[in-house]
N, C-alpha and C. Protein backbone atom coordinates (compact mmCIF):
# COMPACT_ATOMS: atom_id res chain seq x y z
N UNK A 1 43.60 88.52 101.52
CA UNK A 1 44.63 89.41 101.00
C UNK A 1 45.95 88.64 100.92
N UNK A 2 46.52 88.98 100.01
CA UNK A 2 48.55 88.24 99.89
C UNK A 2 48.99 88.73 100.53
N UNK A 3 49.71 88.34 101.07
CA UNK A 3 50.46 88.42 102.10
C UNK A 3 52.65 88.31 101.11
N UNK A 4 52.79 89.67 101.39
CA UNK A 4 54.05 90.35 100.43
C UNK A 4 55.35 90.37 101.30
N UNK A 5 56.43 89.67 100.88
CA UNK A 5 57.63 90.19 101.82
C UNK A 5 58.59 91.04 100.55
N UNK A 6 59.24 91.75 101.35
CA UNK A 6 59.98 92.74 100.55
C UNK A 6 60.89 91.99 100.12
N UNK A 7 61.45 92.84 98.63
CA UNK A 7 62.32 92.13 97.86
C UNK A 7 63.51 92.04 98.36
N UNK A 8 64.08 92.83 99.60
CA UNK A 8 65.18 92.78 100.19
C UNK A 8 65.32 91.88 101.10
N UNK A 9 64.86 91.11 101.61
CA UNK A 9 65.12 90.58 102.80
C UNK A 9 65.90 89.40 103.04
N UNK A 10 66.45 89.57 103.47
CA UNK A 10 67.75 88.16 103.72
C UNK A 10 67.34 86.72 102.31
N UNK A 11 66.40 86.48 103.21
CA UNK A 11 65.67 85.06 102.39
C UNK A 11 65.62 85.34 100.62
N UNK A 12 65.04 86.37 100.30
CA UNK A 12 64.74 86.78 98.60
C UNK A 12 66.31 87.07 98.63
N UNK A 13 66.74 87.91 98.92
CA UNK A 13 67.81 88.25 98.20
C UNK A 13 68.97 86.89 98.03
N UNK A 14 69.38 85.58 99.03
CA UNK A 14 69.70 84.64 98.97
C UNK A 14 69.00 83.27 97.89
N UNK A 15 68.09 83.30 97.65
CA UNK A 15 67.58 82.96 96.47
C UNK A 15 67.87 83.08 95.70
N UNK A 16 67.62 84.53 95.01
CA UNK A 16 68.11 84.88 94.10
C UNK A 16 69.39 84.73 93.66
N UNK A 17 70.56 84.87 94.36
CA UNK A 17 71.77 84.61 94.65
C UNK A 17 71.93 83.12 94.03
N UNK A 18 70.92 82.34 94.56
CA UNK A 18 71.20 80.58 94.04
C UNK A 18 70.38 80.80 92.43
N UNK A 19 69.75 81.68 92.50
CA UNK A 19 69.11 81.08 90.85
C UNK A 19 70.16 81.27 90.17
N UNK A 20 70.87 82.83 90.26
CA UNK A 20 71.74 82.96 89.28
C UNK A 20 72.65 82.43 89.33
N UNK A 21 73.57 81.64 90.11
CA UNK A 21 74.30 81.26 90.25
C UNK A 21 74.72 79.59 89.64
N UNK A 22 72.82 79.44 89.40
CA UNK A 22 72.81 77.86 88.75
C UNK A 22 72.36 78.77 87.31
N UNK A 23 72.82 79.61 87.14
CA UNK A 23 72.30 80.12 85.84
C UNK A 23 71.09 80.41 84.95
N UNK A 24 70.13 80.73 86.12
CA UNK A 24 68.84 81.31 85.87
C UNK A 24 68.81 82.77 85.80
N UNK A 25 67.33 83.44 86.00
CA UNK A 25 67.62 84.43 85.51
C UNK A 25 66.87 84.92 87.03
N UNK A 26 67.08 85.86 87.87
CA UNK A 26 66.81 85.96 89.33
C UNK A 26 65.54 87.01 89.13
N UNK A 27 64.40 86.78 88.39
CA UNK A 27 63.61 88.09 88.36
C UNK A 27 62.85 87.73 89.32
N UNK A 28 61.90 88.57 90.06
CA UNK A 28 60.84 88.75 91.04
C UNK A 28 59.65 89.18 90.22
N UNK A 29 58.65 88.53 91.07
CA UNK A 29 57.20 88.78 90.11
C UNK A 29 56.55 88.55 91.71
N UNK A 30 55.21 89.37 91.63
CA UNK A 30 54.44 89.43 92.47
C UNK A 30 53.47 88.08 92.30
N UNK A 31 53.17 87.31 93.10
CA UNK A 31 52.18 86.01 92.81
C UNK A 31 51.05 86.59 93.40
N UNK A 32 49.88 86.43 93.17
CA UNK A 32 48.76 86.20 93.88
C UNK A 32 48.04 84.90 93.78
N UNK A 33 46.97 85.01 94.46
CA UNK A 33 46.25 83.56 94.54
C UNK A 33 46.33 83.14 95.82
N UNK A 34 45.55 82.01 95.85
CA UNK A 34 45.71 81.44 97.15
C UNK A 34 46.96 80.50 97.20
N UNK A 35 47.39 80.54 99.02
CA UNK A 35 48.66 79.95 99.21
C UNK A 35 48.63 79.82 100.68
N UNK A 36 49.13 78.70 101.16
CA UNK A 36 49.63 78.44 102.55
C UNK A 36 50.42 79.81 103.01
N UNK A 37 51.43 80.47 102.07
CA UNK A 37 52.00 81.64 102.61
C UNK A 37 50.94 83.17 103.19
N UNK A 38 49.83 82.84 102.63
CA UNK A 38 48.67 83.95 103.06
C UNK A 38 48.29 83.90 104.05
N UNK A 39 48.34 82.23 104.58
CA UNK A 39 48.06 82.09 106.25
C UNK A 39 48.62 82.87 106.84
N UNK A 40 50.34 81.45 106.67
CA UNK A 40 51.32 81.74 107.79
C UNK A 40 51.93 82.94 107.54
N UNK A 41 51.90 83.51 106.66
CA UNK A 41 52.57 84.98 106.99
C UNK A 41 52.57 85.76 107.55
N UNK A 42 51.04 86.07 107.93
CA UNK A 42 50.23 87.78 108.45
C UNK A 42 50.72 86.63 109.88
N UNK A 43 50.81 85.54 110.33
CA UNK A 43 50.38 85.07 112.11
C UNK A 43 52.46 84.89 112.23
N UNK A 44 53.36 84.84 111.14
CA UNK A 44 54.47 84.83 111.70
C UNK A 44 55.31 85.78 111.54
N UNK A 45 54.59 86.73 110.50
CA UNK A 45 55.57 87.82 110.22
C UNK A 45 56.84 88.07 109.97
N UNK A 46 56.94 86.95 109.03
CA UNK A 46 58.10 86.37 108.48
C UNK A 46 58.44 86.40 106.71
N UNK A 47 59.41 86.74 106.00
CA UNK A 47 59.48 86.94 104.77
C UNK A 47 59.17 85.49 104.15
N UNK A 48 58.42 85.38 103.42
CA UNK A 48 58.15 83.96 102.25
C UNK A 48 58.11 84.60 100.95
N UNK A 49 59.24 83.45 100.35
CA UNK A 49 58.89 83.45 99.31
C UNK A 49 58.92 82.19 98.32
N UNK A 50 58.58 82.15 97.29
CA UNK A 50 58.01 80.88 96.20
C UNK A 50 58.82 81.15 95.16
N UNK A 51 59.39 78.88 94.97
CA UNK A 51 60.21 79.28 93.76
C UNK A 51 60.03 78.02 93.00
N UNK A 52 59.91 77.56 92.17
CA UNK A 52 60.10 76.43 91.57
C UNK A 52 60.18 76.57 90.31
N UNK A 53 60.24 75.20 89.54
CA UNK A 53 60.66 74.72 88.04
C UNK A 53 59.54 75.08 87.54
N UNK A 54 59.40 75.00 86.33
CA UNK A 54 58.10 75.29 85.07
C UNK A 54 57.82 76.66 84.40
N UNK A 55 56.64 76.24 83.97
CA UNK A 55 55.61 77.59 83.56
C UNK A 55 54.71 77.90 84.13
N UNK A 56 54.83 79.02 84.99
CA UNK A 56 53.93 79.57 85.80
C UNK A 56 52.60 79.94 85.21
N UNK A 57 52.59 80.17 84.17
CA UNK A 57 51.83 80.05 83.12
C UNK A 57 50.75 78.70 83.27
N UNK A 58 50.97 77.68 83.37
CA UNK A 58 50.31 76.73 82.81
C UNK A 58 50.22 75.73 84.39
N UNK A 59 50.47 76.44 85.46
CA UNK A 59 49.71 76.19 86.83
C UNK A 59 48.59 75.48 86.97
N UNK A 60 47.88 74.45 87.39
CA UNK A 60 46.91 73.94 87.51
C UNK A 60 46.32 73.93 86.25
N UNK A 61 46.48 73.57 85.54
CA UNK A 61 46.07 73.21 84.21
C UNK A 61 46.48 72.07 83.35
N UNK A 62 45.28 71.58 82.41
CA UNK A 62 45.64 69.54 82.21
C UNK A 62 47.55 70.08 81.54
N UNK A 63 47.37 71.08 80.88
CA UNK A 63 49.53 71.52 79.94
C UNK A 63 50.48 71.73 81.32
N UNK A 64 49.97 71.22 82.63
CA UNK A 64 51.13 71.83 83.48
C UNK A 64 52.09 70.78 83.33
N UNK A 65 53.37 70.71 83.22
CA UNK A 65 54.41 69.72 83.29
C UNK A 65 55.57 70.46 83.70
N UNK A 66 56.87 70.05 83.91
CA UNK A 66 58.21 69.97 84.43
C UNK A 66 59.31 69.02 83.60
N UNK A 67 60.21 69.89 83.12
CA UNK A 67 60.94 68.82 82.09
C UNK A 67 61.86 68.08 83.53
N UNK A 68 62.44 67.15 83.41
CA UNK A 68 62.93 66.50 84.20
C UNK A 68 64.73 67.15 84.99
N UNK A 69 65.34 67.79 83.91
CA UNK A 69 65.95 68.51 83.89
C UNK A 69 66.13 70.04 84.84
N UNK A 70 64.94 70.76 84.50
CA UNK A 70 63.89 71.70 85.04
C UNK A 70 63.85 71.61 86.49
N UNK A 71 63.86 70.18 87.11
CA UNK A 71 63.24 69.89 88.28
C UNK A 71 64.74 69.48 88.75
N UNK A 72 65.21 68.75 88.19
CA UNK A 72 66.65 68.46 88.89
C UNK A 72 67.45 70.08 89.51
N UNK A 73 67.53 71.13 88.10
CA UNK A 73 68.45 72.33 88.69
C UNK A 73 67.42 72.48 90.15
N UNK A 74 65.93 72.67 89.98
CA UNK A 74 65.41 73.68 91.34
C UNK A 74 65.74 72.88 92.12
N UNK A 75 66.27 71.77 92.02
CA UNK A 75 66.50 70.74 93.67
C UNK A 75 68.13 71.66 94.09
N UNK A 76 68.89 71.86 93.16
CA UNK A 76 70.49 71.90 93.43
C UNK A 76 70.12 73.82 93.97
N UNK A 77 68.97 74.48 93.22
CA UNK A 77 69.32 75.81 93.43
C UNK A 77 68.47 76.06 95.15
N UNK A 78 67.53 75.11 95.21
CA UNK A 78 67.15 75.16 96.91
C UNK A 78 68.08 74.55 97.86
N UNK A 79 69.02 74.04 97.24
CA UNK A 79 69.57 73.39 98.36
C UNK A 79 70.61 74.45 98.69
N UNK A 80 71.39 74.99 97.72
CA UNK A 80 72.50 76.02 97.47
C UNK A 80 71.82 77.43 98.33
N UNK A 81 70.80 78.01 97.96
CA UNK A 81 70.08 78.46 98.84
C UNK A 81 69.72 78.57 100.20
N UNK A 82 69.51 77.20 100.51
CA UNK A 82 69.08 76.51 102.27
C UNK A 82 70.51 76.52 102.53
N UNK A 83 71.74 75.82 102.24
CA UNK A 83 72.62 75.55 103.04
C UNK A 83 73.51 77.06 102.66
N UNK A 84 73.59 77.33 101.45
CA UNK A 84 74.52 78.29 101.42
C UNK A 84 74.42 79.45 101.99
N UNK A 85 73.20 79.68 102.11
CA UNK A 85 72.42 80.93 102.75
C UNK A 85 72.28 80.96 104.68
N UNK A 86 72.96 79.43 104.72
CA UNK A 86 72.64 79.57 106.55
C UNK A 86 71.63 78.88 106.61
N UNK A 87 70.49 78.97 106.10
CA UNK A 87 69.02 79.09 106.00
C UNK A 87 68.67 77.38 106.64
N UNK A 88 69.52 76.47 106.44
CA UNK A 88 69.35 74.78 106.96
C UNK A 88 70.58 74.61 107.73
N UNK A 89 70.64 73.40 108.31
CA UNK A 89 71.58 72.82 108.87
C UNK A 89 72.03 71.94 107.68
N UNK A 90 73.26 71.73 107.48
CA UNK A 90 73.85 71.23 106.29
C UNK A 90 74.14 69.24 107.10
């Protein structure tokens, strides 16, 4: 089973906060599938959530790619995220 944290919770809502802020667009979508977060979730009971560059669309598949660009913002919007959010030690 997936393992779901609510859309409110400190962590999502601070995310979101960094997407838009690097000028993305902050929507939430339910993922399924398998994931390390299906483990550790249900044993830490802790909000996770998943974010990266691309087309979710084209996931494990020979068309998956990342424009280089793409990959540079998700570095600046996790970091803005982790530090701005508290969430790391800066």
């Amino acid at each position: 089973m997936a393992w779901a944290s609510l859309q409110t919770s400190p962590l999502a809502r601070t995310l979101r906060r960094a997407i838009l802020q690097a000028g993305g667009k902050g929507t939430l979508k339910r993922k399924t599938g398998t994931s390390d977060m299906n483990v550790v979730g249900p044993v830490w009971q802790c909000p996770i959530v998943a974010y990266g560059p691309g087309d979710s669309t084209l996931d494990h598949t020979p068309n998956e790619h990342v424009p280089l660009a793409d990959y540079e913002k998700a570095i600046d919007v996790l970091k803005a995220a982790l530090v701005g959010g508290g969430w790391a030690i800066a």
